[in-house]
N, C-alpha and C. Protein backbone atom coordinates (compact mmCIF):
# COMPACT_ATOMS: atom_id res chain seq x y z
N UNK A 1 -13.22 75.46 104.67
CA UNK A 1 -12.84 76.85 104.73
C UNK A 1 -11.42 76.96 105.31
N UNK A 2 -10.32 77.81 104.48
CA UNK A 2 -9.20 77.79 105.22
C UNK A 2 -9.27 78.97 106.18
N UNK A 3 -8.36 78.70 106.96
CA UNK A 3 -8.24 80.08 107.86
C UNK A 3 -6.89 81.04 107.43
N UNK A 4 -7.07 82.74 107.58
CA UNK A 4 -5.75 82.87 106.76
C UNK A 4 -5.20 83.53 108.04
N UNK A 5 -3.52 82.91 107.87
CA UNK A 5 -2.31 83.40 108.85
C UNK A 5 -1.72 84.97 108.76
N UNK A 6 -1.28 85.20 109.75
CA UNK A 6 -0.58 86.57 109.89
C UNK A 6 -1.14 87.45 110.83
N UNK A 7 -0.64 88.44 110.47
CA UNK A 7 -1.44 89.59 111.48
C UNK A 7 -1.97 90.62 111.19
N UNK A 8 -3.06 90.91 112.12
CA UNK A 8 -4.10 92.05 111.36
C UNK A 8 -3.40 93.72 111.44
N UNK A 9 -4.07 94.49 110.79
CA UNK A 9 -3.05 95.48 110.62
C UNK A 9 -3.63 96.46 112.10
N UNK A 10 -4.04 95.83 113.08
CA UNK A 10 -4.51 96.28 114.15
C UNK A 10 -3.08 96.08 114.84
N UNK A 11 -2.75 94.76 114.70
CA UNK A 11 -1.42 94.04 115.66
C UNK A 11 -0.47 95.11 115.09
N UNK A 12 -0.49 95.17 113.93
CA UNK A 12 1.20 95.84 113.29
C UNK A 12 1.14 97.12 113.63
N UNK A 13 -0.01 97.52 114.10
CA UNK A 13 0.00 98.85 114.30
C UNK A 13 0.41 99.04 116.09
N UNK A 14 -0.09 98.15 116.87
CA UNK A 14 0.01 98.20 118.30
C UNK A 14 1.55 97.75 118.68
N UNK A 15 1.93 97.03 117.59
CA UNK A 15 3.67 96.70 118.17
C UNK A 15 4.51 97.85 117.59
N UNK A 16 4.08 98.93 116.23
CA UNK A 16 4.87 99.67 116.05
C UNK A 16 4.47 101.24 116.80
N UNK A 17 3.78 101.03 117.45
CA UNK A 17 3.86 102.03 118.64
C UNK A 17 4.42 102.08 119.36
N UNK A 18 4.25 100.49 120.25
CA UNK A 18 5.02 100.08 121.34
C UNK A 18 6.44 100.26 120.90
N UNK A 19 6.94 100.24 120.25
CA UNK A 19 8.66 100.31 119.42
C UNK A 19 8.75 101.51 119.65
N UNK A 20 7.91 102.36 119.24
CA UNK A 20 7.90 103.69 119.00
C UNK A 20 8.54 104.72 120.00
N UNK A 21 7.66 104.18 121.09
CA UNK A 21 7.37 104.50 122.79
C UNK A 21 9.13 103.74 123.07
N UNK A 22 9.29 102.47 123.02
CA UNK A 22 10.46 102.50 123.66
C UNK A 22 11.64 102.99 123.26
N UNK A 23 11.84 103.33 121.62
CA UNK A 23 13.06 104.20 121.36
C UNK A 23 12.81 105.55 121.78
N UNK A 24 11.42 106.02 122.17
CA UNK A 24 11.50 107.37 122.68
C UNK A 24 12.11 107.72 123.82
N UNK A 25 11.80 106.07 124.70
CA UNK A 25 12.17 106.06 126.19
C UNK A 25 13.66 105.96 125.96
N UNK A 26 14.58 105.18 125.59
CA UNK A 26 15.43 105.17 125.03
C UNK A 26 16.57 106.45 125.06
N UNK A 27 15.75 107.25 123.69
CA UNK A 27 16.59 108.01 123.66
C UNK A 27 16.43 109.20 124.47
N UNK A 28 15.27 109.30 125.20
CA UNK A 28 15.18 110.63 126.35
C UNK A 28 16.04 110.32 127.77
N UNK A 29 16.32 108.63 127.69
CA UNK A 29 17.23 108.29 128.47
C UNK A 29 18.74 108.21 128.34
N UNK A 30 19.14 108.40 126.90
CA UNK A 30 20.46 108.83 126.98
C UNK A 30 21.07 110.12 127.02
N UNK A 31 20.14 110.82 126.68
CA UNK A 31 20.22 112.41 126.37
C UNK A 31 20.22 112.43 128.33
N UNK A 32 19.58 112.00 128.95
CA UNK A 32 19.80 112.71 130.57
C UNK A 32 21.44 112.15 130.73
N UNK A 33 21.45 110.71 130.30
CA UNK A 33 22.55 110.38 130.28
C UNK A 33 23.98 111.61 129.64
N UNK A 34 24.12 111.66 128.78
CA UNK A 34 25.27 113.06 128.49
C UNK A 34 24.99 114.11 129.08
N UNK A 35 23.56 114.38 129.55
CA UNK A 35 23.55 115.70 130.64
C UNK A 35 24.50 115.09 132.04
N UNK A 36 24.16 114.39 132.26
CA UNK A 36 24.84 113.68 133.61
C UNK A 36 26.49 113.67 133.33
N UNK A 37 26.64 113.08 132.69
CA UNK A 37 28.19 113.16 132.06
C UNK A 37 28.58 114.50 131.59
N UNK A 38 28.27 115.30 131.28
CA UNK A 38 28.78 117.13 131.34
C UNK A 38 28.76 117.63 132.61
N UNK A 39 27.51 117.24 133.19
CA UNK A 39 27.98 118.21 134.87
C UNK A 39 28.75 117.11 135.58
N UNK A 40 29.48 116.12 135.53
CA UNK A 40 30.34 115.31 136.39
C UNK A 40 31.40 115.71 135.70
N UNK A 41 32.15 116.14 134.43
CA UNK A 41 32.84 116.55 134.07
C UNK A 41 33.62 118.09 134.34
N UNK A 42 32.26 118.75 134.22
CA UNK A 42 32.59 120.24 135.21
C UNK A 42 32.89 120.06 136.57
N UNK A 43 32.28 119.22 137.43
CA UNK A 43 32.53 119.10 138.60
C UNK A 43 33.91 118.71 139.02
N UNK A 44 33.89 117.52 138.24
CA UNK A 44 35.36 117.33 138.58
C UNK A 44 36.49 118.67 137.75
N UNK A 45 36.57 119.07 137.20
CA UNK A 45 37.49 120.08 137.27
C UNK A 45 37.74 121.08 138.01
N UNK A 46 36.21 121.45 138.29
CA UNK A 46 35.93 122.44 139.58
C UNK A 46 37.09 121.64 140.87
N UNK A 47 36.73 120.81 141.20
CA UNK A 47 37.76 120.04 142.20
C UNK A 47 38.97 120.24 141.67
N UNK A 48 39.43 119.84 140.32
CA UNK A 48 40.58 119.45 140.44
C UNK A 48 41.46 121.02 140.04
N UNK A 49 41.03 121.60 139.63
CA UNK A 49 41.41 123.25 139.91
C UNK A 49 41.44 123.59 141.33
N UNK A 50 40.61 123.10 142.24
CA UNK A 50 40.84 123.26 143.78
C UNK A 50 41.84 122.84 144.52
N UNK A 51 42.09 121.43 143.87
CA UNK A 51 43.48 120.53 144.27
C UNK A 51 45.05 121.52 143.65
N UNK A 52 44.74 121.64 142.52
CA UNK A 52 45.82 122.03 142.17
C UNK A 52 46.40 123.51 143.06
N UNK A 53 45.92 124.46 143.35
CA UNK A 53 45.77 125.68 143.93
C UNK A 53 46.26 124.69 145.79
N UNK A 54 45.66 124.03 146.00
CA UNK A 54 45.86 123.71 147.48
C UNK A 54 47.41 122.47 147.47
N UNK A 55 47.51 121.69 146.17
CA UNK A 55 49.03 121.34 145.63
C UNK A 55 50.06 122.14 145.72
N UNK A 56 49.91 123.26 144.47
CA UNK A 56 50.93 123.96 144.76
C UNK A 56 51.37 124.58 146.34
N UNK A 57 50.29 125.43 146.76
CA UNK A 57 50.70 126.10 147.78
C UNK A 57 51.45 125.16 148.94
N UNK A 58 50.72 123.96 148.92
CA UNK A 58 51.43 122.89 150.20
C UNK A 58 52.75 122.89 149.71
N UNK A 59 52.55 122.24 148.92
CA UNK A 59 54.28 121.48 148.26
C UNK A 59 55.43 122.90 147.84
N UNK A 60 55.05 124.19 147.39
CA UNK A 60 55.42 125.04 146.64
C UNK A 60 55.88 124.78 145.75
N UNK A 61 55.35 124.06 144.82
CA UNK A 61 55.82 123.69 143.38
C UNK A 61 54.56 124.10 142.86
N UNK A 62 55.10 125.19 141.52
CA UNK A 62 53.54 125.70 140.68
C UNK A 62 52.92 124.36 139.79
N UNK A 63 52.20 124.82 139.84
CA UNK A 63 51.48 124.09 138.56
C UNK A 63 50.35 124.09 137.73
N UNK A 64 50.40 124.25 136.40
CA UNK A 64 49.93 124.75 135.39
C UNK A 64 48.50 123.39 134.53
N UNK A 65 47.58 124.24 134.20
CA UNK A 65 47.05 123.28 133.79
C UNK A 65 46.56 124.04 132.62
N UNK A 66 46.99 123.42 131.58
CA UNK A 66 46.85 123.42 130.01
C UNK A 66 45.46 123.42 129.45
N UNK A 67 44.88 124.00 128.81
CA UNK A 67 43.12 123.31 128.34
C UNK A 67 43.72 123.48 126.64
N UNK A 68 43.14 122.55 126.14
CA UNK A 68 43.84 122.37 124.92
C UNK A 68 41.91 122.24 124.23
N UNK A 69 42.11 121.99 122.85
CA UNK A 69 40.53 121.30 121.75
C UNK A 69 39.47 121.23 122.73
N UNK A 70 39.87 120.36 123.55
CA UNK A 70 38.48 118.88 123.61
C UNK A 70 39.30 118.43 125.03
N UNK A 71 40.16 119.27 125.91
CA UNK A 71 40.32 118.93 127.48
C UNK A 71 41.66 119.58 128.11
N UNK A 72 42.01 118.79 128.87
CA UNK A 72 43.43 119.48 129.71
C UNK A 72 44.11 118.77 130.18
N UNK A 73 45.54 119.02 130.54
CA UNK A 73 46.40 118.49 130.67
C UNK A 73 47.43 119.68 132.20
N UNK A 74 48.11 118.51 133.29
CA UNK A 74 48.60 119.23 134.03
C UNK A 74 50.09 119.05 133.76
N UNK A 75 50.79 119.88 134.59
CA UNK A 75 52.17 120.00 134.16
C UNK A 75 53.17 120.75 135.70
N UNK A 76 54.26 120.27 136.20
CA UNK A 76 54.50 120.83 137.35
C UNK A 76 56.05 120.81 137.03
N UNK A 77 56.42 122.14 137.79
CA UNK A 77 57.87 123.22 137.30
C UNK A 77 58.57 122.42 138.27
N UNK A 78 59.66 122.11 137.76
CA UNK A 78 60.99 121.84 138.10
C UNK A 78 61.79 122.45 138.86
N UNK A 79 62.73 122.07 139.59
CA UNK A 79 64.07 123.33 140.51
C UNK A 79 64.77 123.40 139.28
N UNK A 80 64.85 122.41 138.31
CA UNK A 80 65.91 122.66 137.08
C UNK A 80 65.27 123.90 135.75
N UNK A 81 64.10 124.28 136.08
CA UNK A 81 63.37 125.44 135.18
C UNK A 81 62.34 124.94 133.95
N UNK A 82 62.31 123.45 134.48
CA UNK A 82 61.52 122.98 133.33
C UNK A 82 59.88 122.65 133.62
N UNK A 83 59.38 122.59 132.48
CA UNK A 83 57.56 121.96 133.49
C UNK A 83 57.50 120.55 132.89
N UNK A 84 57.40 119.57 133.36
CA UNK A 84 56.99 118.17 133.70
C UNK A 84 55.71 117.90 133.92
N UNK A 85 55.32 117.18 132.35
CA UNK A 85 53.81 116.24 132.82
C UNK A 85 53.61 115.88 134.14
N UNK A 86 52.53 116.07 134.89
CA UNK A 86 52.19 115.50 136.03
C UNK A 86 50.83 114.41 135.77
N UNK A 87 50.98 113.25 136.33
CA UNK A 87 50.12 112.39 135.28
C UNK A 87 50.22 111.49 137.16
N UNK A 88 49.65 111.97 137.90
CA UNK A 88 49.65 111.55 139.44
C UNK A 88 48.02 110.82 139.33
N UNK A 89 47.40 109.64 138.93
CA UNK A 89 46.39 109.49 139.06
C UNK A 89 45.74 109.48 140.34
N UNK A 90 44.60 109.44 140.49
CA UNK A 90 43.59 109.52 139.18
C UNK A 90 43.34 110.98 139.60
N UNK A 91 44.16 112.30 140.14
CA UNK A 91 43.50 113.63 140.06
C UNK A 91 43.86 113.93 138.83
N UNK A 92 45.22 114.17 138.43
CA UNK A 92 46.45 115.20 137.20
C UNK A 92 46.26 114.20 136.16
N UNK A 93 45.46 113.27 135.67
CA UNK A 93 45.87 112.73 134.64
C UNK A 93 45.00 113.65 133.39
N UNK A 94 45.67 113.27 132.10
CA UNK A 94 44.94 114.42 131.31
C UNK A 94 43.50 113.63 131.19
N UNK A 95 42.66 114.83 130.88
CA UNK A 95 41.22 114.11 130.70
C UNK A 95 40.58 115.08 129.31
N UNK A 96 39.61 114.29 128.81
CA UNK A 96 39.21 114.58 127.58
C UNK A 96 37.49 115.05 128.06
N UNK A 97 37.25 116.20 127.58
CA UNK A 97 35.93 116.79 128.24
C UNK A 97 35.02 115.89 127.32
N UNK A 98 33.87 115.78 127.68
CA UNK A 98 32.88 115.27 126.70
C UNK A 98 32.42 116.36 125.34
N UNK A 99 32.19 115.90 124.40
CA UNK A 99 31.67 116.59 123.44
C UNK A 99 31.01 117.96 123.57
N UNK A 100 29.88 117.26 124.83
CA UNK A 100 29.16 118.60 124.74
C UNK A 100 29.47 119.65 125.47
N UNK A 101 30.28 119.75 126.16
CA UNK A 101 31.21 120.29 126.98
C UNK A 101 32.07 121.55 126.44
N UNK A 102 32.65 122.53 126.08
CA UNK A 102 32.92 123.42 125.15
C UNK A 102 33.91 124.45 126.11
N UNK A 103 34.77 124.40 126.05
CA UNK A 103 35.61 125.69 127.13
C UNK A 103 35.27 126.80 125.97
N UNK A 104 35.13 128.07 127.15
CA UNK A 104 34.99 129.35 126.32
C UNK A 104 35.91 129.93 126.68
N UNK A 105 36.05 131.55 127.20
CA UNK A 105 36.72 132.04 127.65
C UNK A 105 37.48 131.99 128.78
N UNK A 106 38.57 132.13 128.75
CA UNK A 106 39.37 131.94 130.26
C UNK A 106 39.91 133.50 130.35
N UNK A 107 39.68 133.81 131.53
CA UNK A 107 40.49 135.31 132.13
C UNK A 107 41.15 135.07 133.49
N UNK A 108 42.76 135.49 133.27
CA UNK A 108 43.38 135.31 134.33
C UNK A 108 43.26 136.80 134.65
N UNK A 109 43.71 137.09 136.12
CA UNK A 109 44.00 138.38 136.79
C UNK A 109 43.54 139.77 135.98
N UNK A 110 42.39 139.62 135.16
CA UNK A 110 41.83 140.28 134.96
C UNK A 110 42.18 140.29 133.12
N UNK A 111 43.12 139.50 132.52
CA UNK A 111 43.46 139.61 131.33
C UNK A 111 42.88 138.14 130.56
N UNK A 112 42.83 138.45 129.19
CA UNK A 112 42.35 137.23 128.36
C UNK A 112 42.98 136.38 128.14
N UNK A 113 43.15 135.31 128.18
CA UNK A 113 43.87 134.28 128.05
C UNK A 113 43.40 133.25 127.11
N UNK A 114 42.48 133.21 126.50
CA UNK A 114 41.44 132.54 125.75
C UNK A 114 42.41 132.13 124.33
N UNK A 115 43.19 132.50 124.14
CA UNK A 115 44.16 132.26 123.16
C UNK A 115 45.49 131.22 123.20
N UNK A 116 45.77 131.16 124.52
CA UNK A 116 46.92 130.67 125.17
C UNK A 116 45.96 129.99 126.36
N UNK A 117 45.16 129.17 126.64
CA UNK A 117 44.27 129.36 127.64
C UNK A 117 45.30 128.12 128.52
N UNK A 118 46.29 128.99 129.61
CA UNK A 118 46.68 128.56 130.52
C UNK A 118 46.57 128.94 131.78
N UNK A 119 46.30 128.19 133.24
CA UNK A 119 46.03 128.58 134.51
C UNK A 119 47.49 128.16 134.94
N UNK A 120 48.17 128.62 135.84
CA UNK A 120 49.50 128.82 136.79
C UNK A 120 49.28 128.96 138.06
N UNK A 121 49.18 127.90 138.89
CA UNK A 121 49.17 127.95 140.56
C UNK A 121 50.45 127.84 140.78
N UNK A 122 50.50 128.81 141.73
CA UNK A 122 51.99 128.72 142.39
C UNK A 122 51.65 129.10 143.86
N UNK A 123 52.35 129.46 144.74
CA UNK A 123 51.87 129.99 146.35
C UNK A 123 50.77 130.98 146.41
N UNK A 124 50.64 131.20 146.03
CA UNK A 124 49.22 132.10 145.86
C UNK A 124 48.22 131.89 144.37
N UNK A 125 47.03 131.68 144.55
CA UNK A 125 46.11 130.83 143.81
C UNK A 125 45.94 132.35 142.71
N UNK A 126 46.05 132.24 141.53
CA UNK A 126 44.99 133.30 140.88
C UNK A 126 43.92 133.49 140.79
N UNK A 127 43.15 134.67 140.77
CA UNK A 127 41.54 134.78 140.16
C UNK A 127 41.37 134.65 138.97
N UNK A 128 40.68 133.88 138.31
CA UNK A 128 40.18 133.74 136.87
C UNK A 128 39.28 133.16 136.86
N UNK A 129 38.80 133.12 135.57
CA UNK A 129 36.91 132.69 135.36
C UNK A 129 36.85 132.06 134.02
N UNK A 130 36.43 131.15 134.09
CA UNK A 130 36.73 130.43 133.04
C UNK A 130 34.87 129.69 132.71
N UNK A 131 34.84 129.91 131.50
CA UNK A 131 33.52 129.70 130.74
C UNK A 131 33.58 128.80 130.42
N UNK A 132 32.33 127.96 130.75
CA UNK A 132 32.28 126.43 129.26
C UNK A 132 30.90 126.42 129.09
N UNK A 133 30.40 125.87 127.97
CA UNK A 133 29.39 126.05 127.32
C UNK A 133 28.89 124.29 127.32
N UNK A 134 27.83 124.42 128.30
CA UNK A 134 27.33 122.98 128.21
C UNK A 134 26.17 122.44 128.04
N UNK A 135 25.06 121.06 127.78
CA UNK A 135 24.04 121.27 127.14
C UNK A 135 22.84 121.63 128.45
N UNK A 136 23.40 122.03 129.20
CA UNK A 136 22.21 122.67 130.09
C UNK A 136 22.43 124.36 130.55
N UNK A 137 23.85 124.93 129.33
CA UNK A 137 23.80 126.43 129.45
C UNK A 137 25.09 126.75 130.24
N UNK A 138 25.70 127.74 129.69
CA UNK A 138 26.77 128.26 130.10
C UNK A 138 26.97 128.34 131.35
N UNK A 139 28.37 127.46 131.87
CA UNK A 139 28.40 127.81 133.50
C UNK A 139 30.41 128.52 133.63
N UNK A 140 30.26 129.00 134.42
CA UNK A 140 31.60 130.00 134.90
C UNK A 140 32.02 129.13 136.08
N UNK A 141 33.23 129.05 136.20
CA UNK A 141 33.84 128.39 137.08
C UNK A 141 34.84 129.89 137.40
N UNK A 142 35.30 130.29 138.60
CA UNK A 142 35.56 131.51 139.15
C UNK A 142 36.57 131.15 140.06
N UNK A 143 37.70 131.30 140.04
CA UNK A 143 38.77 130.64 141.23
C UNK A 143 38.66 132.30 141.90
N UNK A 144 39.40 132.17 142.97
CA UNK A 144 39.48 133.14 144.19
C UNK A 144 40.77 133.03 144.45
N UNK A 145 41.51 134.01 145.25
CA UNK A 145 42.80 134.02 145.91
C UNK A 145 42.96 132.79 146.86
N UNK A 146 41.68 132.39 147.71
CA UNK A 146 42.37 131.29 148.64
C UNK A 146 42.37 130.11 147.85
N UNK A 147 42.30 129.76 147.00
CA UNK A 147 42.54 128.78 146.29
C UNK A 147 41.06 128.36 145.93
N UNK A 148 39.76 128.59 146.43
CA UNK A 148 38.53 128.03 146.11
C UNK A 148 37.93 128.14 144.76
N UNK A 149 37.12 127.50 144.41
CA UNK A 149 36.55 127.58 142.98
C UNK A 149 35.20 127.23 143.06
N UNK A 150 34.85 128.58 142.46
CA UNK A 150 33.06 128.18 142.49
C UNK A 150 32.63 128.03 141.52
N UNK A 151 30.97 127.29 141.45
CA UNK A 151 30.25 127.25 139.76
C UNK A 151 29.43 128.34 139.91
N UNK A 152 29.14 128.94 138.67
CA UNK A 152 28.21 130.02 139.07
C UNK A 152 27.60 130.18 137.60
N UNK A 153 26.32 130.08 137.21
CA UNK A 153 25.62 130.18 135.83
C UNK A 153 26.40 131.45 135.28
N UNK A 154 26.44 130.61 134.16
CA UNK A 154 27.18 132.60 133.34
C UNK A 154 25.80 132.74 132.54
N UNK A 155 26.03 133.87 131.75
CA UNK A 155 25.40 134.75 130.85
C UNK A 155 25.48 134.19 129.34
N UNK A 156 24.60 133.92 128.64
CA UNK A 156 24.74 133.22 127.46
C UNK A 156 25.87 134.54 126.52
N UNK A 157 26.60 134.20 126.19
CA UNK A 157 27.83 135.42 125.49
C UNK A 157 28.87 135.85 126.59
N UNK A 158 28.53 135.49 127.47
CA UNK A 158 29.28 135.81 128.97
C UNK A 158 31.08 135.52 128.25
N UNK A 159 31.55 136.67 128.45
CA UNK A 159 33.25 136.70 128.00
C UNK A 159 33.79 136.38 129.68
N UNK A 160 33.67 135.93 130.28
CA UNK A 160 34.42 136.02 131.73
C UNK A 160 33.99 136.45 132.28
């Protein structure tokens, strides 16, 4: 009597579960992963909007930070009238937001800026509120006169 090789369709069935189960684990573990990487991304801007506001005012040199597609870029005014990349690592260097990451609206001193979306610290910090749309829901970042910047959940449609 021969004996016959291979595997029963009991086995093929118990290893393609097990597969199953670990690309699930897998991918529910990268997905926390880009959640993690969107709020370290907000965070750090939250800071580095704080720096810049507490930059200028020390030094009195303004400085502007650009949000362009897909991130931002800083830039600091000259005595000669010009603005100059500021690329001072590792705060001012430009950084590229993650995908899921989305700037919405920006409002300076009470006006839209969402078109031109530029911030200007100079000796006194502006108020503006600036929206981004991320995969755990719209959050507002809110600068203040003393230079502080808070996170604060926005409103899904939230204009500023």
């Amino acid at each position: 009597m021969r004996q016959a090789r291979g595997f029963t369709l009991i086995e093929v069935m118990v290893v393609l579960v097990i597969v199953g189960l670990v690309a699930t684990g897998i991918s529910v573990s990268l997905a926390a992963l880009q959640g993690r990487e969107a709020e370290r991304a907000v965070e750090r801007l939250r800071l580095v909007l704080e720096a810049s506001a507490e930059r200028a005012a020390v030094r009195g040199q303004p400085i502007a930070v650009e949000f362009f597609a897909d991130g931002y870029r800083f830039s600091a005014f000259e005595t000669d009238g010009s603005w100059r990349a500021l690329v001072d690592p590792p705060v001012f260097v430009e950084r590229i937001l993650p995908e899921d990451v989305v700037r919405g609206a920006l409002t300076v001193e009470g006006r839209d800026l969402s078109a031109e979306p530029r911030l200007v610290f100079a000796s006194a910090a502006p108020e503006f509120r600036l929206v981004l749309d991320t995969p755990a829901g719209p959050v507002r970042l809110v600068g203040r006169a003393t230079g502080e910047v808070v996170r604060e959940r926005a409103i899904p449609g939230d204009a500023g």
